[in-house]
Protein backbone atom coordinates (compact mmCIF):
# COMPACT_ATOMS: atom_id res chain seq x y z
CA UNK A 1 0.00 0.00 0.00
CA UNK A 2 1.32 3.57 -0.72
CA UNK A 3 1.55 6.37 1.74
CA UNK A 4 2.58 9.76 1.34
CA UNK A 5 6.30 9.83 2.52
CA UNK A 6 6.70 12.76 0.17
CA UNK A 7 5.87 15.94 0.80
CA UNK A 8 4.45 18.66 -1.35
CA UNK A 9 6.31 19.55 -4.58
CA UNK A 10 7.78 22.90 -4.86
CA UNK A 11 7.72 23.00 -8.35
CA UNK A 12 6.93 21.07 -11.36
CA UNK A 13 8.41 20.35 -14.65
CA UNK A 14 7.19 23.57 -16.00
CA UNK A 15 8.78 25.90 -13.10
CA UNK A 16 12.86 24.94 -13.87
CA UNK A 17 15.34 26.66 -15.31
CA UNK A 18 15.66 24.66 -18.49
CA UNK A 19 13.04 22.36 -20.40
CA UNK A 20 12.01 18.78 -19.04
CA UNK A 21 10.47 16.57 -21.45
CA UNK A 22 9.52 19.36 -23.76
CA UNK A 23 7.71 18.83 -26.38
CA UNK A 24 10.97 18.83 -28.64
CA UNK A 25 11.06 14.98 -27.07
CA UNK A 26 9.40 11.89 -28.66
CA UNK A 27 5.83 11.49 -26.98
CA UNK A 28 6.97 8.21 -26.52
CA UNK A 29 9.48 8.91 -23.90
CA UNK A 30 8.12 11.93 -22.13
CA UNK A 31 6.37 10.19 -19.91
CA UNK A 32 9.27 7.97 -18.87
CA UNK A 33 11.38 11.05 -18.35
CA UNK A 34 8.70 12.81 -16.53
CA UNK A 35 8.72 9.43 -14.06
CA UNK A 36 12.72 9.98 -13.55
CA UNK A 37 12.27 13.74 -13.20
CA UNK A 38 9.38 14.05 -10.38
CA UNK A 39 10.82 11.05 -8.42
CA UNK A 40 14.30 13.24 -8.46
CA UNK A 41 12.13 16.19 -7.78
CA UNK A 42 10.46 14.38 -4.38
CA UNK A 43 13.75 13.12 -2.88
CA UNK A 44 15.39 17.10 -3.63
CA UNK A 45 12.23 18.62 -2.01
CA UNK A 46 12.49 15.89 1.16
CA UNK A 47 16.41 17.05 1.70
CA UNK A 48 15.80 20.65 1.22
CA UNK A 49 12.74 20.96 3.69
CA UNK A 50 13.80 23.44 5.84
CA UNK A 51 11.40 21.96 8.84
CA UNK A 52 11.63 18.21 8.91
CA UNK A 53 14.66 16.79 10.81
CA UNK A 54 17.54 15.46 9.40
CA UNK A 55 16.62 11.79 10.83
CA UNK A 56 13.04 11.97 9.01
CA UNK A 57 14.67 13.41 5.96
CA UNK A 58 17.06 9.87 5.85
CA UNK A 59 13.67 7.72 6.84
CA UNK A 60 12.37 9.49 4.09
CA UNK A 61 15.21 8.99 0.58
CA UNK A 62 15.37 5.79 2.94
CA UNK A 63 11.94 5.05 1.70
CA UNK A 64 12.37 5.98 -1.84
CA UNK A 65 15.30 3.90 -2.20
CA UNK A 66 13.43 0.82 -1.04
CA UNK A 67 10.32 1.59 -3.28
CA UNK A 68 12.55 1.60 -5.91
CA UNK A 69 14.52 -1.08 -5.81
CA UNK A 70 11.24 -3.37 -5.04
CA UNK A 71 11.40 -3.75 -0.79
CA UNK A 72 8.41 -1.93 -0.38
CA UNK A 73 5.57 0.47 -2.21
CA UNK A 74 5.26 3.11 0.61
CA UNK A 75 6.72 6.10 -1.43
CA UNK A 76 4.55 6.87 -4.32
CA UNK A 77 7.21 8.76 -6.32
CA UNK A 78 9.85 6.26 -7.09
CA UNK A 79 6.46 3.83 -8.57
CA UNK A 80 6.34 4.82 -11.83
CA UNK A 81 10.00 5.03 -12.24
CA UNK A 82 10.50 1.78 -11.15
CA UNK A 83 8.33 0.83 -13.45
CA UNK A 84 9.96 2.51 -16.22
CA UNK A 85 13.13 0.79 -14.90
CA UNK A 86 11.38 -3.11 -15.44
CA UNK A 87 9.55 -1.66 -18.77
CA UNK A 88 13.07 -0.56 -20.33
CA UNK A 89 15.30 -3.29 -18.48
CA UNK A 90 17.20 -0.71 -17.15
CA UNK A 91 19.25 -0.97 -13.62
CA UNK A 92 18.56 1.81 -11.02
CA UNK A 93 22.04 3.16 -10.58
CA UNK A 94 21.53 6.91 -11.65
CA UNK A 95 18.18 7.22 -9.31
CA UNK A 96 20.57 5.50 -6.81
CA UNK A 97 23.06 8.12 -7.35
CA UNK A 98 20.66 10.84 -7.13
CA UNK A 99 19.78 9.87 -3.66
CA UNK A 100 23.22 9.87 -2.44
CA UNK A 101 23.89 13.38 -3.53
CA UNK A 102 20.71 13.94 -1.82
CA UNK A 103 21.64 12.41 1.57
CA UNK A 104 24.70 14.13 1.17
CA UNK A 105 22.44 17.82 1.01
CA UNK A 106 21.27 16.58 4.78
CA UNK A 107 24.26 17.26 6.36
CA UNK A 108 26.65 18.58 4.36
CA UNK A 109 27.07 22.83 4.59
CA UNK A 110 30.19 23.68 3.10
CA UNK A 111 32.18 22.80 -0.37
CA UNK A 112 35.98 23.65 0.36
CA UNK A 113 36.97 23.70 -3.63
CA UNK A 114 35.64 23.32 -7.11
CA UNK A 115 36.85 19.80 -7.07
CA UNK A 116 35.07 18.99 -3.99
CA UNK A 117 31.94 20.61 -5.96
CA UNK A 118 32.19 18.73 -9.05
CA UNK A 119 32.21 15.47 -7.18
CA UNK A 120 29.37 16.56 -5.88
CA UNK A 121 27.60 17.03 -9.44
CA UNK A 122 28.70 13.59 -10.03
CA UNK A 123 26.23 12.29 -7.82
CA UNK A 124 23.57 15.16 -8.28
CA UNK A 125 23.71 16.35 -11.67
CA UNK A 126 25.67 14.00 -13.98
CA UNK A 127 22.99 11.19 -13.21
CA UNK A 128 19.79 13.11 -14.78
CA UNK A 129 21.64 13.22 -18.46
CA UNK A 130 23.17 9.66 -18.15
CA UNK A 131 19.07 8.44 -17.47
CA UNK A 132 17.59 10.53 -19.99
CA UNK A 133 20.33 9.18 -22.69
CA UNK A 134 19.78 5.18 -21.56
CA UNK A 135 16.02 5.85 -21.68
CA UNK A 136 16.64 7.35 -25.56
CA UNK A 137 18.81 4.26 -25.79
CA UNK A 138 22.10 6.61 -26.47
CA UNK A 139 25.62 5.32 -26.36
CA UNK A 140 27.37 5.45 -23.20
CA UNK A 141 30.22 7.56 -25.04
CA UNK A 142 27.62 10.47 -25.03
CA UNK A 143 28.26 10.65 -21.26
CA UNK A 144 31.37 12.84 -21.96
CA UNK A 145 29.28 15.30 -23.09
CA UNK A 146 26.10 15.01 -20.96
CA UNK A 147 28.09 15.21 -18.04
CA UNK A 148 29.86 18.80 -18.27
CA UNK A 149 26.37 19.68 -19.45
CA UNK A 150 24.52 18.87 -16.34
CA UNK A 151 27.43 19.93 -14.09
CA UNK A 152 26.97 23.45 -15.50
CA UNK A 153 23.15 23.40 -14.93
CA UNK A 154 23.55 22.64 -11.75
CA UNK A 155 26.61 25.47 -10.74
CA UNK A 156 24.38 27.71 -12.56
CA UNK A 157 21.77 26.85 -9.80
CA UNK A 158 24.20 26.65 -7.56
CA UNK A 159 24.78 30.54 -8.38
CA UNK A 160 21.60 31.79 -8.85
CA UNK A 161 20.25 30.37 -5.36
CA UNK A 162 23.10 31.26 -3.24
CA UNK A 163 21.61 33.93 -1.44
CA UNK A 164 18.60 31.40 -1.16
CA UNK A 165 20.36 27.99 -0.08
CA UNK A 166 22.60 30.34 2.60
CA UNK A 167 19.30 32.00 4.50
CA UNK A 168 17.19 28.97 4.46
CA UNK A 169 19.23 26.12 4.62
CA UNK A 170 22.67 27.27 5.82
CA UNK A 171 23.96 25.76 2.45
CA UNK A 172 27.18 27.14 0.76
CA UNK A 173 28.11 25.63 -2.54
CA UNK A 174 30.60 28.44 -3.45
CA UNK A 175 33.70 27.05 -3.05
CA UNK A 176 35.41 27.95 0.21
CA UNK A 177 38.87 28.62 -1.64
CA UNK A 178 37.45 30.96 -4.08
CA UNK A 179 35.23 32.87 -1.48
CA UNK A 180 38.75 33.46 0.54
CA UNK A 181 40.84 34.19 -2.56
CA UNK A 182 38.81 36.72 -3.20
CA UNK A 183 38.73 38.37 -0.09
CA UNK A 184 34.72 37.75 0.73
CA UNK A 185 33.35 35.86 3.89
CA UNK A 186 30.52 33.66 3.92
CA UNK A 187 28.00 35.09 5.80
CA UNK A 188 28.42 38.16 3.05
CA UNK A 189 25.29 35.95 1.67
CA UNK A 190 23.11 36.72 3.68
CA UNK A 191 23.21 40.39 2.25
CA UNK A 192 20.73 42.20 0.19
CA UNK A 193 23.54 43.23 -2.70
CA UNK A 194 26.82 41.66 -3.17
CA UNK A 195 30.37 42.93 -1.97
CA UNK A 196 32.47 44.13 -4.41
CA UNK A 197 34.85 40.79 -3.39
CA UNK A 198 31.51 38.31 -2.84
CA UNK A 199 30.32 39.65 -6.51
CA UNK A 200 33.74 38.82 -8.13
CA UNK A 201 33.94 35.59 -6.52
CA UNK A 202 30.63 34.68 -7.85
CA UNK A 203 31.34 35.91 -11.29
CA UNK A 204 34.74 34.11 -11.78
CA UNK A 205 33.07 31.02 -10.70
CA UNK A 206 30.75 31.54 -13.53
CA UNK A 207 34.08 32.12 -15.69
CA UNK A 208 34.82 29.02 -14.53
CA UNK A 209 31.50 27.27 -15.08
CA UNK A 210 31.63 28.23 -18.46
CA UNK A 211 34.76 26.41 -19.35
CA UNK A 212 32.60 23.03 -18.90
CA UNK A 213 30.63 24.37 -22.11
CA UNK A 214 32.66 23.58 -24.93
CA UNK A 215 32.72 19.73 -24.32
CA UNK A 216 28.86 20.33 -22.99
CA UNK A 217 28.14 22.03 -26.77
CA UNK A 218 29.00 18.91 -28.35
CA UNK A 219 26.32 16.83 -27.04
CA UNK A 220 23.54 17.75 -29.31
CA UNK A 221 25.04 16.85 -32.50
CA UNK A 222 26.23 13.36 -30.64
CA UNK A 223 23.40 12.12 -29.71
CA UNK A 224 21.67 9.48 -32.61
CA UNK A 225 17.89 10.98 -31.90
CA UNK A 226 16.87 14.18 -34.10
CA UNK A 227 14.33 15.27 -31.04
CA UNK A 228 16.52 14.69 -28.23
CA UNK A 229 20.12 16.84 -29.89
CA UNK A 230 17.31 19.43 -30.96
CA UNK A 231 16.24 19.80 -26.99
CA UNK A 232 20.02 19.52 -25.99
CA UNK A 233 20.29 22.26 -28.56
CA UNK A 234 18.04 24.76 -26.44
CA UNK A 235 19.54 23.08 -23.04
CA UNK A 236 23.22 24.31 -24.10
CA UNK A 237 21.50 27.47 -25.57
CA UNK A 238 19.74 28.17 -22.14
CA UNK A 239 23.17 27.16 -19.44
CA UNK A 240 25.31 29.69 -22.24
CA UNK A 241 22.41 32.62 -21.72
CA UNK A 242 22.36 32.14 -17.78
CA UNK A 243 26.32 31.79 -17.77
CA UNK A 244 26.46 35.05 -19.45
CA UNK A 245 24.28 36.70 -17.00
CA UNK A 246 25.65 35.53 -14.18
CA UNK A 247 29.35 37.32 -15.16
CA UNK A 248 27.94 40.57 -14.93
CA UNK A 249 24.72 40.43 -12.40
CA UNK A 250 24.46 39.96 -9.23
CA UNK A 251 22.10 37.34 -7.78
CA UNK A 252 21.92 38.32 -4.24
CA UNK A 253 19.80 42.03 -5.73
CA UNK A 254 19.24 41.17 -9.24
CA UNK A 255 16.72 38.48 -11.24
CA UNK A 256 19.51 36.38 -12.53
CA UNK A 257 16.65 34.01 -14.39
CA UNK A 258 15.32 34.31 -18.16
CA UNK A 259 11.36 35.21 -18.46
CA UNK A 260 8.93 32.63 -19.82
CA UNK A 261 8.81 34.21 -23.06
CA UNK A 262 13.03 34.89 -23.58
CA UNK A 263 13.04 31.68 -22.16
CA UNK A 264 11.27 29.85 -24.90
CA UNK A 265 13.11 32.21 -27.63
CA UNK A 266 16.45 31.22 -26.56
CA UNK A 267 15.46 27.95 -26.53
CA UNK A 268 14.08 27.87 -29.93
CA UNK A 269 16.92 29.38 -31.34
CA UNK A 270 19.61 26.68 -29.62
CA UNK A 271 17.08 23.89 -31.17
CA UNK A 272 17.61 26.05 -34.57
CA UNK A 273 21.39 25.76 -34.59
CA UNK A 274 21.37 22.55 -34.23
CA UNK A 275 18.60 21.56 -36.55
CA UNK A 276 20.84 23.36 -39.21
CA UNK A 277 24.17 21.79 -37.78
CA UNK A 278 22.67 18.48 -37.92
CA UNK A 279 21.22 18.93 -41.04
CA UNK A 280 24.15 20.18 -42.43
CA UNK A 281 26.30 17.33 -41.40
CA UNK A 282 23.91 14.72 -42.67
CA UNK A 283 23.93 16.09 -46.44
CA UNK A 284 28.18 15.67 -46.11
């Protein structure tokens, strides 16, 4: 029997940063990615709850974890994924690696370099391309570029939230090294503007986010299906439009996030280019 371990979503598919299961991807699969993306989307909201205790939060991906795998049905968000899993013979490791990164959110405060932080995204970010690419039934060579990818979408939360994560969760993802080397302190966060040493620390670490693009930018033309490299198109269009904003705003007293509508252009016009590259490279 299922009972609600979960607790109420803060979002859905249609309130992130950057498209999930648009309508760029094959009806086929949608609903199979949609399965992946609201179980990931319980187990985030269960470690970021800023009220439930750190034991319940572990009962809780504790429960997830066993729905999943088959020990019991009492979380009603890893279901349909696990039935996606049987349907498409697939093992659970990336929703197993989600949760990790997850349990790891419970505790952990502080990231002391960008190192430390992009083992992090190895467990919380790298995960969500690798399942989308099995369930499309990609190679697992595309990996090299899905992972940069989803390591940049998730600094580029990272950066936009920081304000956010520090006053509500006492969560620090900036790298402790760059914070000192530039002269800023932590609890400069909590501000309502950036110093001028918090705000360059924030913008070289979206220098530095950026350098993950040029491997990321390869992905859409190296995946085999049309629909997915043409939403991987307006992903990488999307993380470069947000990069570029976040080297000259400031996201502790500006809106450091695209608008529905520029959004959807941007989008569009990263699914463009790659139509046009893809087409291109096909008629060679």
């Amino acid at each position: 029997m299922s009972v609600a371990v979960e607790i109420e979503p803060t979002k859905t598919e249609h309130g992130e940063n950057f498209p999930v299961a648009s309508f760029l991807i094959a009806p086929r699969l949608r609903g199979d990615v949609l399965a992946f993306y609201r179980f990931a989307r319980a187990a985030d909201d269960i470690a970021d709850h800023p009220s439930i205790s750190e034991r319940e939060k572990f009962a809780r991906l504790d429960a997830l974890e066993d729905t999943l795998v088959g020990k019991r049905d009492s979380a009603a968000a890893a279901l349909p994924l696990r039935r996606v899993l049987t349907k498409r013979n697939l093992p659970a490791t990336h929703p197993l690696d989600l949760l990790s990164a997850f349990r790891t959110d419970v505790t952990k405060r502080r990231y002391e370099d960008w190192a430390e932080l992009m083992n992090y995204c190895r467990y919380s970010a790298m995960p969500v391309g690798r399942m989308v690419l099995d369930l499309h039934g990609e190679a697992p060579s595309t990996y090299a570029f899905s992972d940069p990818l989803c390591s940049a979408l998730q600094v580029v939360n990272h950066l936009q939230d920081c304000g956010k994560d520090y006053a509500a969760l006492d969560r620090v993802y900036l790298p402790l090294d760059v914070i000192d080397a530039h002269g800023a302190r932590v609890e400069e966060l909590g501000g309502a503007q950036s110093s001028p040493a918090l705000l360059a620390c924030i913008h070289s670490l979206a220098e530095k986010t950026n350098s993950l693009m040029p491997e990321a930018s390869k992905l859409p033309l190296a995946v085999k299906d049309t629909r997915l490299g043409l939403e991987t198109g307006a992903i990488v269009a999307l993380a470069q439009r947000l990069l570029v904003m976040l080297k000259i705003r400031d996201p502790l007293s500006e809106r450091v996030h695209l608008s529905k509508g520029a959004a959807l252009l941007e989008g569009l016009r990263g699914a463009g280019r790659t139509f046009s590259a893809r087409w291109t490279r096909k008629g060679e």
